[in-house]
Protein backbone atom coordinates (compact mmCIF):
# COMPACT_ATOMS: atom_id res chain seq x y z
CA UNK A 1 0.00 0.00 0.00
CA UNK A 2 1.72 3.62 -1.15
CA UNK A 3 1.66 6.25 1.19
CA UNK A 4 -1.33 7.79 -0.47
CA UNK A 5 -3.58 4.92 0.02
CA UNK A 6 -3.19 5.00 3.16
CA UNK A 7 -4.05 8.85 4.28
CA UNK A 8 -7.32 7.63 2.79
CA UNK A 9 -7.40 4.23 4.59
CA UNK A 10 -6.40 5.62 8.06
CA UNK A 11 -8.15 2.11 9.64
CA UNK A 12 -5.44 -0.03 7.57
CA UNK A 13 -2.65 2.37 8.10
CA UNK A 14 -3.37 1.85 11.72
CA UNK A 15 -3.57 -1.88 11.50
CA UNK A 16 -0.37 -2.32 9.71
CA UNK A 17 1.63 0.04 12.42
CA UNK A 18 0.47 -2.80 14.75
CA UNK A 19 0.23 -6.07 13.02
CA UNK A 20 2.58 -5.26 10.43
CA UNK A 21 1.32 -5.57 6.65
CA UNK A 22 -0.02 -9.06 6.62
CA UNK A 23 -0.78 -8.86 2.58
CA UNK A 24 2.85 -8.00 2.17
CA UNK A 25 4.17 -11.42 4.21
CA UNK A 26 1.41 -13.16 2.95
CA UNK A 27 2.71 -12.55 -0.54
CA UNK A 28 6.53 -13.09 0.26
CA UNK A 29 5.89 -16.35 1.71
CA UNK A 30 3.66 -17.29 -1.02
CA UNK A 31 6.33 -16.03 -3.88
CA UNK A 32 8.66 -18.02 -1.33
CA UNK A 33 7.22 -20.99 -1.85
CA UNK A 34 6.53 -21.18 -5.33
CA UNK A 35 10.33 -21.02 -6.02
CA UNK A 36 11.51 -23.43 -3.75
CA UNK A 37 8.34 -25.65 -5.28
CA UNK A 38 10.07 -25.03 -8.33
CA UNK A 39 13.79 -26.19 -7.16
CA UNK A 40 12.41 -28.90 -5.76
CA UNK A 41 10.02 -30.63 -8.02
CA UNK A 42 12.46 -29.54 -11.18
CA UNK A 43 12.24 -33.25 -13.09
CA UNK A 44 13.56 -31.71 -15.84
CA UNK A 45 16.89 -33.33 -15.31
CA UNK A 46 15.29 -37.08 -15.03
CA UNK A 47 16.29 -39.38 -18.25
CA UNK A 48 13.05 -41.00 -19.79
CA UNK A 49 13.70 -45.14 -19.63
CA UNK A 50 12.29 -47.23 -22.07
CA UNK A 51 9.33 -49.55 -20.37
């Protein structure tokens, strides 16, 4: 949220002084997570075996 979204949301500027800005971690963790889903389920380096 810019500074100028939150002169007009005084309420949310209020709640992120104390609880920090939950959409913000929220969105890190997610972002976090899809990388390291990424490292981790990379199969791209598997060889294909004939059946």
């Amino acid at each position: 949220m810019s500074p100028a979204d939150s002169a007009e949301a005084p309420i949310y500027a209020d709640l992120v002084e104390e609880r920090g800005d939950v959409p913000a971690a929220a969105r890190q963790a997610a972002e976090e997570t899809l990388r390291e889903a990424d490292r981790v389920l990379d199969f791209s380096t598997l060889e294909v075996t004939a059946a």
